[in-house]
Protein backbone atom coordinates (compact mmCIF):
# COMPACT_ATOMS: atom_id res chain seq x y z
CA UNK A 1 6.09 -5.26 -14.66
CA UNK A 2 6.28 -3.68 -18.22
CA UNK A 3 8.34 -7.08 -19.66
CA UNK A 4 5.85 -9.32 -17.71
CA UNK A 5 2.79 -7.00 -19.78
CA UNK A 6 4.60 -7.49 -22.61
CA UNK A 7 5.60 -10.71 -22.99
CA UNK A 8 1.81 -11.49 -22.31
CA UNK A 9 0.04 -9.41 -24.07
CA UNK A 10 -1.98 -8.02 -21.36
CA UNK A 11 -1.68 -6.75 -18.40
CA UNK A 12 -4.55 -9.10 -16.68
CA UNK A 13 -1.70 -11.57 -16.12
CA UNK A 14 0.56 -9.31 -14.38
CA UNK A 15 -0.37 -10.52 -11.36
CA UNK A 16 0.72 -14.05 -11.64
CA UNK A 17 4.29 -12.50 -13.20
CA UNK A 18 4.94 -10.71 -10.00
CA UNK A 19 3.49 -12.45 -7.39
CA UNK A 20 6.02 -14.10 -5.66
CA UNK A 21 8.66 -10.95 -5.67
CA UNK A 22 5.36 -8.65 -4.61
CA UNK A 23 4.60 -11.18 -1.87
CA UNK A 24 8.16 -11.43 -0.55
CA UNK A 25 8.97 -7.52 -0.27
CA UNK A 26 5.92 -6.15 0.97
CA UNK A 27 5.38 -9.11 3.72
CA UNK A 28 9.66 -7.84 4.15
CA UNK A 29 8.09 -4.33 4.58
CA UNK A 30 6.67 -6.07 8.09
CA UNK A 31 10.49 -4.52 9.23
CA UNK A 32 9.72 -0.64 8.50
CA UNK A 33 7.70 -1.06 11.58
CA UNK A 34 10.30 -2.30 13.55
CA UNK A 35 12.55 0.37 11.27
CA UNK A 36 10.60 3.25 12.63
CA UNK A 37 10.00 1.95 16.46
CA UNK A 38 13.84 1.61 16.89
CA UNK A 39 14.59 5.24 15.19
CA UNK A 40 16.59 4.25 12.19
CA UNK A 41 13.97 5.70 9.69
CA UNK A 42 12.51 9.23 11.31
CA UNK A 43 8.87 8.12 10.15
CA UNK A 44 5.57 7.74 12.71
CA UNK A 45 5.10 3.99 14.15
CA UNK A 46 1.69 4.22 13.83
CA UNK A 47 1.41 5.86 9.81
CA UNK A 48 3.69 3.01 9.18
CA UNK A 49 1.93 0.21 10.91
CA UNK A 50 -1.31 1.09 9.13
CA UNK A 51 0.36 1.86 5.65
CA UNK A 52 2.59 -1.75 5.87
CA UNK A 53 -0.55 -3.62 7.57
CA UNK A 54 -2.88 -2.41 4.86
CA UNK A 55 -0.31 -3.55 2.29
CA UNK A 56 0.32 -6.87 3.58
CA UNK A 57 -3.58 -7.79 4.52
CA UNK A 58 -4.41 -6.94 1.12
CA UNK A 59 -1.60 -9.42 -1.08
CA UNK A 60 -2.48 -12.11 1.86
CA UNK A 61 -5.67 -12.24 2.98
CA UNK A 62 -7.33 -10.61 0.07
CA UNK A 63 -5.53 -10.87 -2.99
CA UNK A 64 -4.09 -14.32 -2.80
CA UNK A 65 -7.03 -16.11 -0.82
CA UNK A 66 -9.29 -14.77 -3.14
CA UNK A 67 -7.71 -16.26 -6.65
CA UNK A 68 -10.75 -14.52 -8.90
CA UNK A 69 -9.71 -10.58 -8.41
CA UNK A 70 -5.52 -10.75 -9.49
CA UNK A 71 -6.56 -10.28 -13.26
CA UNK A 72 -8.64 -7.34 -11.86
CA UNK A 73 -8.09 -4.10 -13.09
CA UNK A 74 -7.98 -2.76 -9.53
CA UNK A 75 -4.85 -4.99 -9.19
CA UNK A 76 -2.66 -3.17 -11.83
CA UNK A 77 -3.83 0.32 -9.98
CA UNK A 78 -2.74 -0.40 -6.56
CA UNK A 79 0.60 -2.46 -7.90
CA UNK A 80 1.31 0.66 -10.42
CA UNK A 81 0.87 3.31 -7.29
CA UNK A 82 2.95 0.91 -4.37
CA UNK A 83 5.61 0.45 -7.27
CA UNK A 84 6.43 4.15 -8.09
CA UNK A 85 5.69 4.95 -3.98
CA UNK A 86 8.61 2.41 -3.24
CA UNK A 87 10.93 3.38 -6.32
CA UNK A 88 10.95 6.80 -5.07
CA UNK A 89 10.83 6.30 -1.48
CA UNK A 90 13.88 4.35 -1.25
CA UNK A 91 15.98 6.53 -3.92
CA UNK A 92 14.99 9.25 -1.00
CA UNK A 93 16.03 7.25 1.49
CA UNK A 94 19.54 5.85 -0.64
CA UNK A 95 20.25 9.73 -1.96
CA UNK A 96 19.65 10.80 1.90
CA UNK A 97 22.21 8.50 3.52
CA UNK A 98 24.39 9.52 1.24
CA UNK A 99 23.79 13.03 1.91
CA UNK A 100 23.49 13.77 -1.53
CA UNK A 101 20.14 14.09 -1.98
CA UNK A 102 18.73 15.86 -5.49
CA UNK A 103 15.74 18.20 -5.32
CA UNK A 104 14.27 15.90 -8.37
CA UNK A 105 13.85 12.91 -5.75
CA UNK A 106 12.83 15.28 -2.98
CA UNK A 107 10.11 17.01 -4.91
CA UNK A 108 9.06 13.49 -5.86
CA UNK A 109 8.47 12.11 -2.61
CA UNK A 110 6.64 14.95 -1.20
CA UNK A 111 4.76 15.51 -4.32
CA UNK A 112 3.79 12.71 -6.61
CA UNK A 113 1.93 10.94 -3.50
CA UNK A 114 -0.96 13.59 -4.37
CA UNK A 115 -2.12 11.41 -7.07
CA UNK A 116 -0.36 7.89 -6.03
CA UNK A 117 -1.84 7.45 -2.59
CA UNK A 118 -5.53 8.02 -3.97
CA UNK A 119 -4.24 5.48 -6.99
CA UNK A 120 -3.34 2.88 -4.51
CA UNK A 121 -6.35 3.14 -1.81
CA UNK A 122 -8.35 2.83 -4.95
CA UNK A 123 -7.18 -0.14 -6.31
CA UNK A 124 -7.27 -1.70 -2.37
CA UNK A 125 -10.86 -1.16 -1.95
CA UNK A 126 -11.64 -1.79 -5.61
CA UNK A 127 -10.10 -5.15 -5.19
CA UNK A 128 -11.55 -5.61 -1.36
CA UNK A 129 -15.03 -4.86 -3.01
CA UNK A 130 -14.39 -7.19 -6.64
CA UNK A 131 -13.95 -9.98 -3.41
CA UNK A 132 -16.43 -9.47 -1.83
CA UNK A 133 -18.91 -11.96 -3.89
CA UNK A 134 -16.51 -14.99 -4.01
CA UNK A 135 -15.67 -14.09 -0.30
CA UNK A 136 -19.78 -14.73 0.77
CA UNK A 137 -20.11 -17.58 -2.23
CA UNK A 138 -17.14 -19.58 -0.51
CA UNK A 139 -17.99 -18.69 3.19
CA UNK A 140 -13.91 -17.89 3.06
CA UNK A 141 -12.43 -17.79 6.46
CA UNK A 142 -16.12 -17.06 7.56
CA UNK A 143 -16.78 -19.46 11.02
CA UNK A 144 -20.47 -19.76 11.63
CA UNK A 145 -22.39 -20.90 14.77
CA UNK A 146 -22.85 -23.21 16.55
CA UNK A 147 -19.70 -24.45 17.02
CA UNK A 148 -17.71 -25.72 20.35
CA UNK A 149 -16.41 -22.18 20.91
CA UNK A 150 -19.59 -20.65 20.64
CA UNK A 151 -18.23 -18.17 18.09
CA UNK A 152 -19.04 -16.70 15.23
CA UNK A 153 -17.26 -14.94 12.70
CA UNK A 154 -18.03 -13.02 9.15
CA UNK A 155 -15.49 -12.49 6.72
CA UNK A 156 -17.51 -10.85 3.98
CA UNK A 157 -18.33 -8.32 6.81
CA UNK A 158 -14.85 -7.81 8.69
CA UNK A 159 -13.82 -6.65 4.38
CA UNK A 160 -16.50 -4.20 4.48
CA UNK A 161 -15.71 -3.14 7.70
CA UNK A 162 -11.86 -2.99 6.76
CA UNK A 163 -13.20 -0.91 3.51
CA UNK A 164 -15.13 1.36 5.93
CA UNK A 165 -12.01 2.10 8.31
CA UNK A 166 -10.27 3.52 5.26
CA UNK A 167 -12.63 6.12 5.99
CA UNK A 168 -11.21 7.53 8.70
CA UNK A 169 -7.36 6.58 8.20
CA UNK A 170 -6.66 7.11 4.45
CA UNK A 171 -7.32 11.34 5.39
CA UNK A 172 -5.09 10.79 8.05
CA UNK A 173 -2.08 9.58 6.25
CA UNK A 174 -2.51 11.75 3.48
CA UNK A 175 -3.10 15.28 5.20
CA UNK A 176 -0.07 13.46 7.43
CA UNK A 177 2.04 13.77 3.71
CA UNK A 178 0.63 17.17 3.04
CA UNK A 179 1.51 18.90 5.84
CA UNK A 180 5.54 17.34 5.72
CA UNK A 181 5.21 18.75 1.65
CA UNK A 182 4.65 21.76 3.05
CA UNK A 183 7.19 21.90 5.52
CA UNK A 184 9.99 20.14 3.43
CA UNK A 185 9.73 21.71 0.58
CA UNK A 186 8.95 25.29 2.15
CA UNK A 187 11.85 24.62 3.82
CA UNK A 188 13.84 23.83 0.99
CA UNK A 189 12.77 27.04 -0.99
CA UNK A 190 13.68 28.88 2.32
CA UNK A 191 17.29 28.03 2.01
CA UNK A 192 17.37 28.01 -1.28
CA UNK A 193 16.35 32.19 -1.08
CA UNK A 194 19.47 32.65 1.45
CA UNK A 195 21.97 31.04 -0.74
C-alpha cells in the first residue's frame, strides 16, 4: 500500500495498485465462514458471515461495479482499517497455534478494533453513499417494470437499505468485540496477578 502511494504520488490511485490482491483475499475470506461452521477457528458463524459478506459485497458489487468511487477517500479508510484488522488478526491466530502468543498481539486484537472497526464501517458507507449517484445515473443492476417476470428491482435503494442495516448490525459486532476485550484481557490480568 505505502510503495503503491509512493510510487504514485497519491494515494487516490491506491486502489487500482491493490485491486486484484484485495479482490482475491477478501473474496478467499468467503472460507472463514466455512472456517468457523466446521470449528477450526472458535469465532460465531453468524459475526463472521456478516463481517466477510459485508467485505466482499462492498469490493464486488460496490466498489468495482461502480468504477467512479476507488479514488475516493472513503476507499483508503476502509482498506487502511481491513489491512491492520487482518495483519493483526492473523499474527493472533499464527502466535496462537503456536502457543506462543505475546501480550503485544493479544492486546492488539482486543484493543485496536475500538478505533478500526468504526474506521472501516466508515469508509463502507462513505463509499456505498459516494455510489449512490452513478448507481441511479446508470440504472446499475436496477431491473424496472414491465418486464416478462413482472419484477421489479432498485439498486440505488437495496444500497440505502444495505447502509441502513448497518444500523442495527455494526453495534452488534462491536459490543460482540467489547465484551471478549473484557473477558480476554481481564482474564489475562487475572493470571497474570497469580503468577
Amino acid at each position: 500500500m505505502v510503495r503503491a502511494s509512493l510510487a504514485k504520488g497519491s494515494y487516490h490511485s491506491l486502489y487500482y495498485s491493490i485491486e486484484k490482491p484485495l479482490k482475491f483475499f477478501q473474496t478467499g475470506a468467503l472460507l472463514e465462514i466455512l472456517h468457523c461452521a466446521v470449528g477450526i477457528v472458535p469465532s460465531s458463524v453468524v459475526l463472521t458471515t456478516f463481517q466477510v459478506m459485508s467485505r466482499v459485497f462492498l469490493i464486488w458489487a460496490v466498489t468495482h461495479s461502480v468504477k467512479e468511487v476507488q479514488s475516493e477517500d472513503c476507499v483508503l479508510l476502509f482498506v487502511i482499517a481491513w489491512t491492520v484488522t487482518e495483519i493483526i488478526r492473523y499474527s493472533f491466530y499464527t502466535f496462537s497455534l503456536l502457543n506462543h502468543l505475546p501480550y503485544l498481539i493479544k492486546w492488539a486484537r482486543y484493543t485496536l478494533f475500538i478505533v478500526l472497526y468504526p474506521m472501516g464501517v466508515s469508509g463502507e458507507l462513505l463509499t456505498i453513499y459516494a455510489a449512490l449517484p452513478f448507481v441511479r445515473q446508470a440504472g446499475l443492476y436496477s431491473i424496472s417494470l414491465p418486464n416478462k417476470y413482472n419484477f421489479s428491482f432498485d439498486y440505488y435503494t437495496f444500497l440505502i437499505l444495505v447502509m441502513i442495516s448497518y444500523i442495527p448490525l455494526f453495534p452488534q459486532l462491536y459490543f460482540h468485540m467489547m465484551h471478549q476485550r473484557r473477558k480476554v484481557l481481564s482474564h489475562t490480568e487475572e493470571h497474570k496477578k497469580f503468577e
